[in-house]
Each structure stands twice: as C-alpha cells, then as structure tokens.
N, C-alpha and C. Protein backbone atom coordinates (compact mmCIF):
# COMPACT_ATOMS: atom_id res chain seq x y z
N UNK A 1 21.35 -9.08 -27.46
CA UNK A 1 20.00 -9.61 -27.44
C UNK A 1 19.47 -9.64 -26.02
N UNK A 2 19.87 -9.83 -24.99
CA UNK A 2 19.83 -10.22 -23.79
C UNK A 2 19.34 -11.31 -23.54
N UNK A 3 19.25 -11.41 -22.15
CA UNK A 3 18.50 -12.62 -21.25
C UNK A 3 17.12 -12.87 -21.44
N UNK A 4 16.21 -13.71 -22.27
CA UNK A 4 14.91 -14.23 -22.29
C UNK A 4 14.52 -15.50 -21.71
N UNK A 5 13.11 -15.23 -20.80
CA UNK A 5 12.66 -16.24 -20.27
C UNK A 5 13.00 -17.62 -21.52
N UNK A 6 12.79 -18.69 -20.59
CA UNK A 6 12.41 -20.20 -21.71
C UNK A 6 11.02 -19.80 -21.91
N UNK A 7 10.47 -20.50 -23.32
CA UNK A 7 9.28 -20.24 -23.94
C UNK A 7 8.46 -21.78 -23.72
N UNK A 8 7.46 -22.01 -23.08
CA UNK A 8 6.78 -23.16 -23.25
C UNK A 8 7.70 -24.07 -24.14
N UNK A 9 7.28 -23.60 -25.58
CA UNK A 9 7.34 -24.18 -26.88
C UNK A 9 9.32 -24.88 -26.51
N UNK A 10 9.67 -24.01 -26.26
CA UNK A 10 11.11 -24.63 -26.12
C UNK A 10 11.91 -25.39 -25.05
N UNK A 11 11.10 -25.47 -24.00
CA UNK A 11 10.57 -26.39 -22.83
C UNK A 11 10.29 -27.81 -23.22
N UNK A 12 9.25 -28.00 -24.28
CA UNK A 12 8.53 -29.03 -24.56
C UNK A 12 9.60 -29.27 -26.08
N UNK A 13 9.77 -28.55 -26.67
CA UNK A 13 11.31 -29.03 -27.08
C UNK A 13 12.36 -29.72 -26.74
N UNK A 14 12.68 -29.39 -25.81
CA UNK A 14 14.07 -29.96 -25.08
C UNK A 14 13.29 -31.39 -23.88
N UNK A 15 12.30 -30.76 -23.50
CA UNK A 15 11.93 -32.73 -22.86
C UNK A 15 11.58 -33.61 -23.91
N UNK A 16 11.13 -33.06 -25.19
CA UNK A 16 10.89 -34.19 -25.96
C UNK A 16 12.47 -34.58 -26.64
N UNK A 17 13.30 -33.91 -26.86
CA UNK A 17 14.19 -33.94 -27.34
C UNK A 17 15.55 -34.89 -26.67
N UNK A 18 15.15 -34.73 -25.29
CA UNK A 18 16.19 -35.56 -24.35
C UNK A 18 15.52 -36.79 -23.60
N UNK A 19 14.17 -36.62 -23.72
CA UNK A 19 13.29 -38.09 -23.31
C UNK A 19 13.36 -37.39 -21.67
N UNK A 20 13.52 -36.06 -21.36
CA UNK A 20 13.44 -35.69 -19.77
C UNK A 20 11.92 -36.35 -19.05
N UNK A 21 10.97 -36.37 -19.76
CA UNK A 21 9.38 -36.53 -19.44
C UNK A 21 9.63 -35.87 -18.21
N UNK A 22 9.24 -34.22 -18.57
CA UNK A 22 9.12 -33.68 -17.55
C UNK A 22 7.44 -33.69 -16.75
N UNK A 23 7.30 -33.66 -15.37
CA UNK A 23 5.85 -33.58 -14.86
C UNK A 23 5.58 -31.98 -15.23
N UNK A 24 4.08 -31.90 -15.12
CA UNK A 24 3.33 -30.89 -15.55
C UNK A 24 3.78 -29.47 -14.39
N UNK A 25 4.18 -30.28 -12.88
CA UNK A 25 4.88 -29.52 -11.98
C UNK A 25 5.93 -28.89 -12.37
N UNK A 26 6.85 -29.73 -12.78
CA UNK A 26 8.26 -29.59 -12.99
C UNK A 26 8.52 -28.29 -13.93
N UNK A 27 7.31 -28.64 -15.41
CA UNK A 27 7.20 -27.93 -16.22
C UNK A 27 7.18 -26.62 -15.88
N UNK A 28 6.00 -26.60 -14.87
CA UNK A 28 5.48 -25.29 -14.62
C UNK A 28 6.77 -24.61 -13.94
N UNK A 29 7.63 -25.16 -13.04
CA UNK A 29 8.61 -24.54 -11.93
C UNK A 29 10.03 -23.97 -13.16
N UNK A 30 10.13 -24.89 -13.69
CA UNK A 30 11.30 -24.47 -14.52
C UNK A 30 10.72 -23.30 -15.70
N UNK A 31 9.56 -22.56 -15.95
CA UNK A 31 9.32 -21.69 -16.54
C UNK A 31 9.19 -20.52 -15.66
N UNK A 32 8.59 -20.90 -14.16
CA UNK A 32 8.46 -19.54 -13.40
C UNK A 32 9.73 -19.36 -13.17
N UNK A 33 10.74 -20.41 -12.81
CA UNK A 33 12.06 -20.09 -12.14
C UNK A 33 12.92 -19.15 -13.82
N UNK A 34 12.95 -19.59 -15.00
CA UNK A 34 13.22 -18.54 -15.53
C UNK A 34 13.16 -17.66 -16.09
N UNK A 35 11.67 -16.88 -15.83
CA UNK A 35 11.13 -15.24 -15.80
C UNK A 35 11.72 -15.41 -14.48
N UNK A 36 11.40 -15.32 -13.25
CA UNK A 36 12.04 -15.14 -12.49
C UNK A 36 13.70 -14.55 -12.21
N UNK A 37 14.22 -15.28 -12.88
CA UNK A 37 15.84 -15.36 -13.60
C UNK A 37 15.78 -14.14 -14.02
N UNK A 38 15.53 -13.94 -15.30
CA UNK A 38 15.33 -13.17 -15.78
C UNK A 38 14.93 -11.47 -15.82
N UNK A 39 14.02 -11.53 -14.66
CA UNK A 39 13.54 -10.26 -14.15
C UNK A 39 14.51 -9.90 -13.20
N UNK A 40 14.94 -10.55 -12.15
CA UNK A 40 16.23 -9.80 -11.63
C UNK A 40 17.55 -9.59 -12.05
N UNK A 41 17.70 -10.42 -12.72
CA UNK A 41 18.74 -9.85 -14.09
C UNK A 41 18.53 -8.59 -14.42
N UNK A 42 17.65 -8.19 -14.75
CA UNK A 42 17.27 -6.85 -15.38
C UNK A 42 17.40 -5.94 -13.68
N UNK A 43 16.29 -6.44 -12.80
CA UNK A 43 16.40 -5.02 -12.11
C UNK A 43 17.96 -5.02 -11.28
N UNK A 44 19.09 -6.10 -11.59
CA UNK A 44 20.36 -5.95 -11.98
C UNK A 44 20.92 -5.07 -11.66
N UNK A 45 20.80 -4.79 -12.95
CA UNK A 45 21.05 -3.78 -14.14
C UNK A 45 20.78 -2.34 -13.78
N UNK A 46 19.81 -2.28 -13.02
CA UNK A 46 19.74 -0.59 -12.59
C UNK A 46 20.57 0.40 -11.96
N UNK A 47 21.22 0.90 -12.42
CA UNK A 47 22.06 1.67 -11.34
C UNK A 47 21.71 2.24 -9.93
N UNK A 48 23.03 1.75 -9.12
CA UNK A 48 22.42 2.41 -8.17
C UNK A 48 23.16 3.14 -7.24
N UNK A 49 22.75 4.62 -6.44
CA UNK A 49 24.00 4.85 -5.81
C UNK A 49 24.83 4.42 -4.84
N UNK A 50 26.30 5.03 -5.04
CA UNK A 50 27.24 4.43 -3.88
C UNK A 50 26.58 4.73 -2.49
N UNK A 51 26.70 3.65 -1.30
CA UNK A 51 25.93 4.22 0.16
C UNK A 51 26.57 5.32 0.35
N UNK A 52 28.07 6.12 0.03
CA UNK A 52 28.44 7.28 0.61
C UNK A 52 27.68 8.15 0.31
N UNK A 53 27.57 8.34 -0.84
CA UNK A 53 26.74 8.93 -1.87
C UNK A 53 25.50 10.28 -1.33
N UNK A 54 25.15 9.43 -0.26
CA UNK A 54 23.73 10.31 0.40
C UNK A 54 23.19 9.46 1.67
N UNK A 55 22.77 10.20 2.51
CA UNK A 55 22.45 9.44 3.91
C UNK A 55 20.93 8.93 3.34
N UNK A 56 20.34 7.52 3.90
CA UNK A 56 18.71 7.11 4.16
C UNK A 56 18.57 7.96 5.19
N UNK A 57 17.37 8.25 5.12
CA UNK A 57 16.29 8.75 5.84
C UNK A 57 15.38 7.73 6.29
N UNK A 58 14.84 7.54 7.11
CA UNK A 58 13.23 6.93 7.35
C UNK A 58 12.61 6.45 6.42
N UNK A 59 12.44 7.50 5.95
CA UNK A 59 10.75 7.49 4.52
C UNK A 59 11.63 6.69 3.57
N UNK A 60 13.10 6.97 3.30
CA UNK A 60 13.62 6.25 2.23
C UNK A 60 13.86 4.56 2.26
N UNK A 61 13.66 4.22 3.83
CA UNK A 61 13.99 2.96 4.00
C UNK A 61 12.53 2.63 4.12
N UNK A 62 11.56 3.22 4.89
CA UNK A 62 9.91 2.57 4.31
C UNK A 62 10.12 2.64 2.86
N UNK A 63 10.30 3.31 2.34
CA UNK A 63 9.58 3.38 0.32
C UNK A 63 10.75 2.08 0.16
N UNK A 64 12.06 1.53 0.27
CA UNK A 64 12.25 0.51 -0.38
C UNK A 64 11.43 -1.20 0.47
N UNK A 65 11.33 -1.22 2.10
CA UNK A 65 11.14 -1.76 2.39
C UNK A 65 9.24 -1.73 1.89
N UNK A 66 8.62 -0.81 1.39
CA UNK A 66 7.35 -1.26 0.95
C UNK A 66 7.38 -2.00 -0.32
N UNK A 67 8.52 -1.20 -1.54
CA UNK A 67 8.43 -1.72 -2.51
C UNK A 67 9.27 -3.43 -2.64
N UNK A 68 10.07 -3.39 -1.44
CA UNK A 68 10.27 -5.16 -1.33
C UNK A 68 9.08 -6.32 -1.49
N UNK A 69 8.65 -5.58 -0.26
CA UNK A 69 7.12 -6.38 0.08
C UNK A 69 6.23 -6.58 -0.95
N UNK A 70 6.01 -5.64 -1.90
CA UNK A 70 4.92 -5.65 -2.85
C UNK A 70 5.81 -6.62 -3.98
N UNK A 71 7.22 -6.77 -4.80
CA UNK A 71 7.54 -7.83 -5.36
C UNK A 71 7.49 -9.22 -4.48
N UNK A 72 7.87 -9.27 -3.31
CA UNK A 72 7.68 -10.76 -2.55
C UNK A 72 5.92 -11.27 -2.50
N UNK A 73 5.10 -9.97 -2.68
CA UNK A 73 4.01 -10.39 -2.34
C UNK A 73 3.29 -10.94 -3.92
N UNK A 74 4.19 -10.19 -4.89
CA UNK A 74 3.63 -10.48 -6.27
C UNK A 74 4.39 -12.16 -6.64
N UNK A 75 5.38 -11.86 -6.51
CA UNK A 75 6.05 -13.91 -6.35
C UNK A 75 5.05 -14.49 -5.85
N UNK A 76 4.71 -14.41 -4.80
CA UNK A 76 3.80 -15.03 -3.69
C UNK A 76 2.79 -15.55 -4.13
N UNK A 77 1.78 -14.37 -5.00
CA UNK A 77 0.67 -14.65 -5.79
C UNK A 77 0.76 -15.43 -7.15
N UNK A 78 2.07 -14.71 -7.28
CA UNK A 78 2.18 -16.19 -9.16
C UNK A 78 2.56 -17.47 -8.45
N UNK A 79 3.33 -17.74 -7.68
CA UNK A 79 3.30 -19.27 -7.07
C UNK A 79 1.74 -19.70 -6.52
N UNK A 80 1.36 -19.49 -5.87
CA UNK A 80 0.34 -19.75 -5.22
C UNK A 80 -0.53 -20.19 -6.96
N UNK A 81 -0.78 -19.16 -7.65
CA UNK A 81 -1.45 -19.14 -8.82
C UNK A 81 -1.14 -20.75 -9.39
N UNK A 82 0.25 -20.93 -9.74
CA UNK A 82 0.64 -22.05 -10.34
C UNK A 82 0.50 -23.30 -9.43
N UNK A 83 0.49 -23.51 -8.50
CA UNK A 83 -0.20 -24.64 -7.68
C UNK A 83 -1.07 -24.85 -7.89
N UNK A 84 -1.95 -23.98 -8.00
CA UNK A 84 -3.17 -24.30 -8.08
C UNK A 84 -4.09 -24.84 -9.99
C-alpha cells in the first residue's frame, strides 16, 4: 500500500479520540510535517547512481543544486502559506 500522508479527517479523529485538543497550529504542522514525510520517502526511493559510476561535471552539479533550491523554495512557500 505504501506510505500516506495523515488525512485531516483522521487527525481530528485521533485528537478527539485521545482528548489531545490539538491547536489549529499544531493541527496544521502535524499534517504538513506528514506529506512532508511522505514525499521524501518516495523521492527515497529513486534510484540512484553509485558516485564511481560517472564523474559530475559543472552543469551536473548546477542542475542538482538548482533543482535543490526550487524544492526548499517550494517548502518555503507552503510554510509561509500555512502561517498565514
């Protein structure tokens, strides 16, 4: 089956269920934190090659160091989002 985020619905399950009275913060953090979870779980999962394997180049260490930036910058924007 794999790894699935928590669902609202089962969030508000389990605080009603254990008397947690979670805050609306709390709520929100423990749902981003597991998509979060979740999504690197998966990119995990990708294979990848051994470093012997093939030398980096330049361009190969810009293209991962851009595509870092653009997931830190997309975190960045769903937090920011949920603060607000």
């Amino acid at each position: 089956m794999g790894a699935f985020a928590v669902t609202s619905q089962e969030l508000l399950a389990y605080s009603i269920g254990t008397k947690a009275n979670l805050t609306g913060w709390e709520f929100e953090q423990v749902i981003m934190m597991s998509k979060l979870y979740c999504n690197y779980l998966n990119i995990g999962k990708k294979p990848t090659p051994p470093p012997y394997e093939r030398e980096f180049n330049d361009e190969d260490i810009a293209a991962q160091n851009e595509s870092i930036n653009k997931m830190l910058a997309a975190e960045e924007k769903a937090f920011k989002a949920l603060k607000t």
